[in-house]
C-alpha atoms as a PDB file:
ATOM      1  CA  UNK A   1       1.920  -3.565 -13.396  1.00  0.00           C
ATOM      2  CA  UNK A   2       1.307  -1.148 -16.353  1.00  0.00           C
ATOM      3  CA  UNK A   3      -1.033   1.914 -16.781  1.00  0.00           C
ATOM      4  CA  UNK A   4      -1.047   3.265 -19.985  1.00  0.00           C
ATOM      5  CA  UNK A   5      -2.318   7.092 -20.393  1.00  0.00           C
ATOM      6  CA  UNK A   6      -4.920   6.544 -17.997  1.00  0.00           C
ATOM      7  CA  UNK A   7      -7.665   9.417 -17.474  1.00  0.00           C
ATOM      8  CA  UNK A   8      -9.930   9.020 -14.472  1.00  0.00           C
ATOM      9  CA  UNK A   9     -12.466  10.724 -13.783  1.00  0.00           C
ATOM     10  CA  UNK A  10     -14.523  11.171 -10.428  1.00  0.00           C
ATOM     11  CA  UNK A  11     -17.556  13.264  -9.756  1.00  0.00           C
ATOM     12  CA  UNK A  12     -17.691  14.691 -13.526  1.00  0.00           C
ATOM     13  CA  UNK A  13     -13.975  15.936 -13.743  1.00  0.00           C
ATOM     14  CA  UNK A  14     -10.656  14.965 -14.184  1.00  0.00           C
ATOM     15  CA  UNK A  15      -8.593  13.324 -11.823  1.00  0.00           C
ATOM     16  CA  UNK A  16      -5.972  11.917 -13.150  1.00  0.00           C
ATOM     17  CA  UNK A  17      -5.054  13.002 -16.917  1.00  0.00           C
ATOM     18  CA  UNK A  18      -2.983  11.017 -19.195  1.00  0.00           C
ATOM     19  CA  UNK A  19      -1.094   9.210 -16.622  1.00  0.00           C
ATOM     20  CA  UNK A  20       1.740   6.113 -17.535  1.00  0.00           C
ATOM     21  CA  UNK A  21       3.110   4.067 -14.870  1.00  0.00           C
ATOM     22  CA  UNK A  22       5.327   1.108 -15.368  1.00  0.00           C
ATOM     23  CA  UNK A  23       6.471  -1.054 -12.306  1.00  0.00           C
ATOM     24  CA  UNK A  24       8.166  -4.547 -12.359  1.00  0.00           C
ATOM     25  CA  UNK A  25       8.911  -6.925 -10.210  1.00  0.00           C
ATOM     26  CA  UNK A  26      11.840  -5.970  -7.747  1.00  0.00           C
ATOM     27  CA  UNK A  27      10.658  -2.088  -8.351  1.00  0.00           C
ATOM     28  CA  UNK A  28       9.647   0.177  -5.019  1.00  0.00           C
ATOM     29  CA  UNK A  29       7.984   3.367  -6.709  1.00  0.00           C
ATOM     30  CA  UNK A  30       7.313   6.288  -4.652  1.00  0.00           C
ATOM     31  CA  UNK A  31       4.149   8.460  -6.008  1.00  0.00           C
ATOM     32  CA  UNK A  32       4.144  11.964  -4.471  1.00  0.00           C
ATOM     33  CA  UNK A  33       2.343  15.332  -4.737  1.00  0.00           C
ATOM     34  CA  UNK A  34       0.397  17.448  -2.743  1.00  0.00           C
ATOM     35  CA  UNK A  35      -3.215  16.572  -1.043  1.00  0.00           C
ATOM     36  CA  UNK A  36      -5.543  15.977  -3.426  1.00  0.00           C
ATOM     37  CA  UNK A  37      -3.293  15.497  -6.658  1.00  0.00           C
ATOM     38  CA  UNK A  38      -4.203  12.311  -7.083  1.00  0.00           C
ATOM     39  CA  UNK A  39      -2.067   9.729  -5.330  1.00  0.00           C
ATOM     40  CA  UNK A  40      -4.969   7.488  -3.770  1.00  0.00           C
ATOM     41  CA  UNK A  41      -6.673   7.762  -7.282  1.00  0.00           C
ATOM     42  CA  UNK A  42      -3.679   6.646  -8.811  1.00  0.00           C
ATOM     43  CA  UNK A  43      -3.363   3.474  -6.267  1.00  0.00           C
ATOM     44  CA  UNK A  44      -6.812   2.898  -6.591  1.00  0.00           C
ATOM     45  CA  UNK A  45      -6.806   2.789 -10.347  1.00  0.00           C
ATOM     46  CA  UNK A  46      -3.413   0.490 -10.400  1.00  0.00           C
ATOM     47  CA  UNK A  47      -5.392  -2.097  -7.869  1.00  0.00           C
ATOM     48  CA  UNK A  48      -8.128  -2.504 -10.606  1.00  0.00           C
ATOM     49  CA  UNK A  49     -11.019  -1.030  -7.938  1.00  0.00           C
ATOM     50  CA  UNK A  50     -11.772   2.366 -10.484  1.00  0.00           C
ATOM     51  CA  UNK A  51     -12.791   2.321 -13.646  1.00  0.00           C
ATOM     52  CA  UNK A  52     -10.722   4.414 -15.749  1.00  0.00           C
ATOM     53  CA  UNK A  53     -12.425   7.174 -18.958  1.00  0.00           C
ATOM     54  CA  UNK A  54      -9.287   6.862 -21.012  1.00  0.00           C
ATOM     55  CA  UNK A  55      -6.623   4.676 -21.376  1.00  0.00           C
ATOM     56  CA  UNK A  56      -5.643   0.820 -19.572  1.00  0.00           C
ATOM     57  CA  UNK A  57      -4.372  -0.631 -16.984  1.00  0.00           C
ATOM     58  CA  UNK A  58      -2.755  -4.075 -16.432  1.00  0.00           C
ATOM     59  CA  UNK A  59      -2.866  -5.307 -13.171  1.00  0.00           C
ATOM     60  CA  UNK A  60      -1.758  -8.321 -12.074  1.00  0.00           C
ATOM     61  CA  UNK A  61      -4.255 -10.754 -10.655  1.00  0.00           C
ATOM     62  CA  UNK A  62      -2.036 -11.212  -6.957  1.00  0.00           C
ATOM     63  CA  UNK A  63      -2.231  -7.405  -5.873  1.00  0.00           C
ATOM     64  CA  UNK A  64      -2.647  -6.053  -1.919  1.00  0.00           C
ATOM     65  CA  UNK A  65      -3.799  -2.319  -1.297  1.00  0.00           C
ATOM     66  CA  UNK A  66      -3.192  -0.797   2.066  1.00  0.00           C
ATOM     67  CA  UNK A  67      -5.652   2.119   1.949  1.00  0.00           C
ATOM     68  CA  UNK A  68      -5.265   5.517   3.788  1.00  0.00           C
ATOM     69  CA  UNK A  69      -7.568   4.801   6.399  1.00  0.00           C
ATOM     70  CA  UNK A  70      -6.177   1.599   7.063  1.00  0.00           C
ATOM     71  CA  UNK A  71      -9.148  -0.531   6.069  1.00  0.00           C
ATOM     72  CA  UNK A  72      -9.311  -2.761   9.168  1.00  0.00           C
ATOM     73  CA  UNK A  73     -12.087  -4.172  11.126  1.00  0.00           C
ATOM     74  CA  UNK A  74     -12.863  -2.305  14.351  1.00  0.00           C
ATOM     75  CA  UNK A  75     -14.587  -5.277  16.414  1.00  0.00           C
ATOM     76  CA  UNK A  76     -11.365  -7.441  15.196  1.00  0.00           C
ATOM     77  CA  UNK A  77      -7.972  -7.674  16.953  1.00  0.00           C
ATOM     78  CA  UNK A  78      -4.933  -6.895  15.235  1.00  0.00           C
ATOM     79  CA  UNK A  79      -4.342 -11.021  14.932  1.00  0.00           C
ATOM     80  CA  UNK A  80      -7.848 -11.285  13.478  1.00  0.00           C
ATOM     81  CA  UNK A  81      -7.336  -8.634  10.709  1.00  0.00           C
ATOM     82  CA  UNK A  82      -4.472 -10.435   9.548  1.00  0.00           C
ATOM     83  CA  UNK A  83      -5.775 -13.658   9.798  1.00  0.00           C
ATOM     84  CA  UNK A  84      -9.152 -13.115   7.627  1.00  0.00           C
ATOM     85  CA  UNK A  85      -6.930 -11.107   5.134  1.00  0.00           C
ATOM     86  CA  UNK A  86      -4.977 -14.829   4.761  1.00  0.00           C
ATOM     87  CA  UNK A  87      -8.216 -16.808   4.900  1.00  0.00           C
ATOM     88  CA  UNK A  88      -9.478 -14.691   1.667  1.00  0.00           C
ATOM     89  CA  UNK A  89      -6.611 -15.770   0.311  1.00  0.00           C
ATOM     90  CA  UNK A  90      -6.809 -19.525   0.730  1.00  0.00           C
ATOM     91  CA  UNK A  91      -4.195 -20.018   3.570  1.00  0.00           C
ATOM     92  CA  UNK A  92      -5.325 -23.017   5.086  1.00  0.00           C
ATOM     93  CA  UNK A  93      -6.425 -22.140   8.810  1.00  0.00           C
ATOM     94  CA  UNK A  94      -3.916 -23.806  10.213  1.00  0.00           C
ATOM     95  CA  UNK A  95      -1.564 -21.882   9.064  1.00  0.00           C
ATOM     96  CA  UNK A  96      -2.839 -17.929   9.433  1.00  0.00           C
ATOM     97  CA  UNK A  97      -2.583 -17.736  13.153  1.00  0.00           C
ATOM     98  CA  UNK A  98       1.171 -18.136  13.094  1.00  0.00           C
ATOM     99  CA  UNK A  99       1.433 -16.212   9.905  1.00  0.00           C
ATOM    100  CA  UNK A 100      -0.699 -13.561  11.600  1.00  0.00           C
ATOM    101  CA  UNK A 101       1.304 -13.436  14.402  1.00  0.00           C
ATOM    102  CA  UNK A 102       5.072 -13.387  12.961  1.00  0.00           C
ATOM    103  CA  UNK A 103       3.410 -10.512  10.593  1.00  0.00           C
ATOM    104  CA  UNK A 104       2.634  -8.300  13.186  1.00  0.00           C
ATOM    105  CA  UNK A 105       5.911  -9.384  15.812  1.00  0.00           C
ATOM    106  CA  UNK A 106       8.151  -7.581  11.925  1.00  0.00           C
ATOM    107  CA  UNK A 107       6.205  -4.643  12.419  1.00  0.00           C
ATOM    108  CA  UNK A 108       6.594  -4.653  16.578  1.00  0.00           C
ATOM    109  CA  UNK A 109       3.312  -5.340  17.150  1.00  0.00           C
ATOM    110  CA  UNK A 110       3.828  -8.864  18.991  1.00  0.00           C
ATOM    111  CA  UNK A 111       2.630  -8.015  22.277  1.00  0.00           C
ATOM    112  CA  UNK A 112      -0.836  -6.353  20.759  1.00  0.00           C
ATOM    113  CA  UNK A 113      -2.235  -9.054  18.597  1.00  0.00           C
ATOM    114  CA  UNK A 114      -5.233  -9.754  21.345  1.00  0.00           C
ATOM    115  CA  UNK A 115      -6.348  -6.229  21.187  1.00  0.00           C
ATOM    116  CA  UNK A 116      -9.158  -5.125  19.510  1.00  0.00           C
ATOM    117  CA  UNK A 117      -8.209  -2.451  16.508  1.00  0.00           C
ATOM    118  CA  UNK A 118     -10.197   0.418  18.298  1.00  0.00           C
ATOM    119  CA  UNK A 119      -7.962  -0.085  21.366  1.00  0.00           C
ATOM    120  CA  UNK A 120      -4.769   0.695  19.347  1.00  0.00           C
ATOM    121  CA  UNK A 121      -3.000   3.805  18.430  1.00  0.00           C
ATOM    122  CA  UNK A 122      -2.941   5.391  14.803  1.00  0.00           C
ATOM    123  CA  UNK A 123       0.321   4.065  14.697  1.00  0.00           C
ATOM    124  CA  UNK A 124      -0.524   1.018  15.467  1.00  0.00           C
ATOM    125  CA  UNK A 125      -3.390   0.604  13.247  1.00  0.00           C
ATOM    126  CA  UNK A 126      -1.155   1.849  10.712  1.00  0.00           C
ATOM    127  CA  UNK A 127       1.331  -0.776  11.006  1.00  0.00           C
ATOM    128  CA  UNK A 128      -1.313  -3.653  11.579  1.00  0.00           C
ATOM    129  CA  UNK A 129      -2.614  -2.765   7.816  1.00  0.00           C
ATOM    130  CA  UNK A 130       1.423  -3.121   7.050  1.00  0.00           C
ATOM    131  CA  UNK A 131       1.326  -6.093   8.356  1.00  0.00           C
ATOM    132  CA  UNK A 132      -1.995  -7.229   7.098  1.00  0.00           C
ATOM    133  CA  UNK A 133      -0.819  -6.326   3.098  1.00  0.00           C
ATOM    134  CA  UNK A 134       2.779  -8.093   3.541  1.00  0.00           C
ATOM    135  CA  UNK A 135       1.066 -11.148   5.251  1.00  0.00           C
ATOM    136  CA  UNK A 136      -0.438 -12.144   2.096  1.00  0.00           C
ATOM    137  CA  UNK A 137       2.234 -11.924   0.483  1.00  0.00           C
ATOM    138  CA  UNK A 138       1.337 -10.344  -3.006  1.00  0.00           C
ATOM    139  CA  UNK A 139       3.139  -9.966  -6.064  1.00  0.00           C
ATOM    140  CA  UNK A 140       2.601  -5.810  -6.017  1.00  0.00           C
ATOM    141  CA  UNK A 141       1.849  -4.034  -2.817  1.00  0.00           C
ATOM    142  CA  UNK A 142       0.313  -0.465  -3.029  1.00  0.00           C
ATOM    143  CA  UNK A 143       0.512   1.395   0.147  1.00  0.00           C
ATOM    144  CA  UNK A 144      -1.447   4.645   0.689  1.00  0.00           C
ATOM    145  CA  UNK A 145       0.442   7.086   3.405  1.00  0.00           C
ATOM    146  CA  UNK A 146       1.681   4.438   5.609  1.00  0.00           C
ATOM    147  CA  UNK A 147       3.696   6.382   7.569  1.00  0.00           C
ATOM    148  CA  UNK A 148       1.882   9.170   8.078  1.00  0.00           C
ATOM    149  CA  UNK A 149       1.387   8.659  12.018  1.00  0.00           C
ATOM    150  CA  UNK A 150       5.065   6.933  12.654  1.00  0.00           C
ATOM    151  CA  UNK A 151       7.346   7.826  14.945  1.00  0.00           C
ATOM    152  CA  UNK A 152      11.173   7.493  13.183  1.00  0.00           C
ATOM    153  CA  UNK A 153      11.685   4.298  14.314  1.00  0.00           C
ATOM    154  CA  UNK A 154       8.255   2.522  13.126  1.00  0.00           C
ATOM    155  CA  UNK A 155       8.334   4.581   9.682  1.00  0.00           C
ATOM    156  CA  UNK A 156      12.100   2.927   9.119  1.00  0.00           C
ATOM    157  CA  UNK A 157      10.725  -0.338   9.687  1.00  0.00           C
ATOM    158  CA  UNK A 158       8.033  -0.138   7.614  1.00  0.00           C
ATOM    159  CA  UNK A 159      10.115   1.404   4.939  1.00  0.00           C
ATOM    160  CA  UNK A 160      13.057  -1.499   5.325  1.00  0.00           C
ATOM    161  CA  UNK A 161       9.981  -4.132   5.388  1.00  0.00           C
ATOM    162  CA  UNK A 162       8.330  -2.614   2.222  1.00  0.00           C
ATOM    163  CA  UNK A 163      11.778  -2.505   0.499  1.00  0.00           C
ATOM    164  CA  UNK A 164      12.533  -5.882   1.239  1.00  0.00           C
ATOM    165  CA  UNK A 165       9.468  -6.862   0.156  1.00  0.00           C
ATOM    166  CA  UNK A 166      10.574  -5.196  -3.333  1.00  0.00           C
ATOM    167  CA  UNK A 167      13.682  -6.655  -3.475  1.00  0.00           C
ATOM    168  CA  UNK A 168      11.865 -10.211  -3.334  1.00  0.00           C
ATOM    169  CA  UNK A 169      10.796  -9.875  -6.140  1.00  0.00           C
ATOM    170  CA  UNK A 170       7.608  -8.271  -5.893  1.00  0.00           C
ATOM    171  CA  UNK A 171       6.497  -4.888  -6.969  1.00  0.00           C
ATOM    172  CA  UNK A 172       5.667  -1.810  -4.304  1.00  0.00           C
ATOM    173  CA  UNK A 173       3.960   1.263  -5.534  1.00  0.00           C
ATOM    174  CA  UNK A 174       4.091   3.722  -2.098  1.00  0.00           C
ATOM    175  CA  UNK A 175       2.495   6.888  -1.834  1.00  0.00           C
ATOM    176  CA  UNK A 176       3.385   9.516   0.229  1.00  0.00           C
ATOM    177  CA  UNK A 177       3.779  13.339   1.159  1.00  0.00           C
ATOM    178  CA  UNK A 178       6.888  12.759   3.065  1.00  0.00           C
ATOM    179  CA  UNK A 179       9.649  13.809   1.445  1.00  0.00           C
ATOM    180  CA  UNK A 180      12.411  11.277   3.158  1.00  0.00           C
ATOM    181  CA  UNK A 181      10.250   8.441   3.009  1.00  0.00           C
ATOM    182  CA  UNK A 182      10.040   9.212  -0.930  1.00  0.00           C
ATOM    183  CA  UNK A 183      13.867   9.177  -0.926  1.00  0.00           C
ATOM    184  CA  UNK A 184      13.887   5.435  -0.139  1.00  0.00           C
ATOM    185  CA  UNK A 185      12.470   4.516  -3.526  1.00  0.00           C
ATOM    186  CA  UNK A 186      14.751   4.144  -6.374  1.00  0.00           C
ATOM    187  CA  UNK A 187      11.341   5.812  -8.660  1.00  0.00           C
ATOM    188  CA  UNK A 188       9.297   8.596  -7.777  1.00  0.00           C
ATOM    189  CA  UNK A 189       6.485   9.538  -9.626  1.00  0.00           C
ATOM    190  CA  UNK A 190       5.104  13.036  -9.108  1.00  0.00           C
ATOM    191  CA  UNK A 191       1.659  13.831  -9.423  1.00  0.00           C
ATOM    192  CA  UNK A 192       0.634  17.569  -9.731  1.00  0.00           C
ATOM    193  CA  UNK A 193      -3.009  18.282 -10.987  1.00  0.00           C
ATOM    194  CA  UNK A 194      -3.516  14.665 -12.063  1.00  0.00           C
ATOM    195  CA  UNK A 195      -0.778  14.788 -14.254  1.00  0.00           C
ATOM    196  CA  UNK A 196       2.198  12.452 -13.674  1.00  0.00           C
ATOM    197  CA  UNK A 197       5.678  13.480 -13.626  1.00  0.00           C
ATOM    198  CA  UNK A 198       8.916  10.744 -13.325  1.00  0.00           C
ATOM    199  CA  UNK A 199      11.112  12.698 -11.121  1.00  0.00           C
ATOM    200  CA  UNK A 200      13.865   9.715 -10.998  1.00  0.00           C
ATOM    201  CA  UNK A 201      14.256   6.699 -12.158  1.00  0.00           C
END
């Protein structure tokens, strides 16, 4: 996954300026930076869903994005989000509910895969969208503030699961304002302004 001086723009200016990214398979990249810097933009752009002013981007064609709002279906259970997600991607039917369901029992959520998303927790809508992006398995993961309404426990587990996922082989590109959660990723990618700064790597 490779963006090359990338300039987006939204709404007539600038939002991201000039940015490179590299990540390879086996890679977990932390993107940081303050509200409104850029970091969804970024994700966004890397997934292939904005079109960019300057610059390109090569994504690859097996890529999951677990957006900040979660993206799931209210009138859906947790089970259901998962399974559709799997469906999309040609999982034969047979095969999604028990995919679903060991999915959501990695994230903790065994017990809630019959209720409806509305009838969940942030937290738990949270980690269902975990669950929903790693069920499909994709060769690069972007994850948008996925920890944002954990406890300790749950944001561990979804950090472990997303760096396992990583160490698979696959590539994760994680954004977040929380500085520990940042910490877990061997690359961290500041963004201040819409400009991109490699803090470690």
């Amino acid at each position: 996954m490779i963006a090359s001086g990338v300039t987006v723009q939204r709404g007539g200016r600038d939002v991201l300026v000039d940015v490179t990214v590299r990540a390879s398979g086996g890679q977990m990249v932390a993107v940081t930076g303050a509200s409104g810097a850029g970091k969804s933009t970024l994700l966004w752009t890397l997934a292939g869903l904005l079109p960019v002013a300057d610059g390109s981007v090569d994504t690859p064609d097996d890529v999951a994005l677990v957006p900040q709002d979660n993206g799931l279906v209210p009138v859906l259970t947790a089970a259901e989000n998962v399974e559709v997600a799997l469906l999309a991607r040609g999982v034969p039917a047979a095969a999604t509910r028990q995919r679903a369901a060991e999915a959501l029992a990695a994230l903790g959520l065994d017990k809630h895969g019959d209720q409806l998303v509305e009838e969940l927790s942030g937290g738990q809508q949270q980690r269902v969208a975990v669950a929903r992006g790693l069920a499909v398995a994709p060769a690069a993961l972007l994850a948008d503030e996925v920890t944002s309404e954990l406890d300790a426990a749950n944001r561990e587990r979804v950090l472990d699961l997303l760096a396992a996922h990583a160490a698979a082989g696959n590539t994760v590109v994680f954004a977040t304002n929380d500085e520990e959660a940042a910490q877990v990723c061997p690359i961290e990618l500041h963004i201040a302004d819409g400009r991109a700064t490699l803090v470690r790597s």
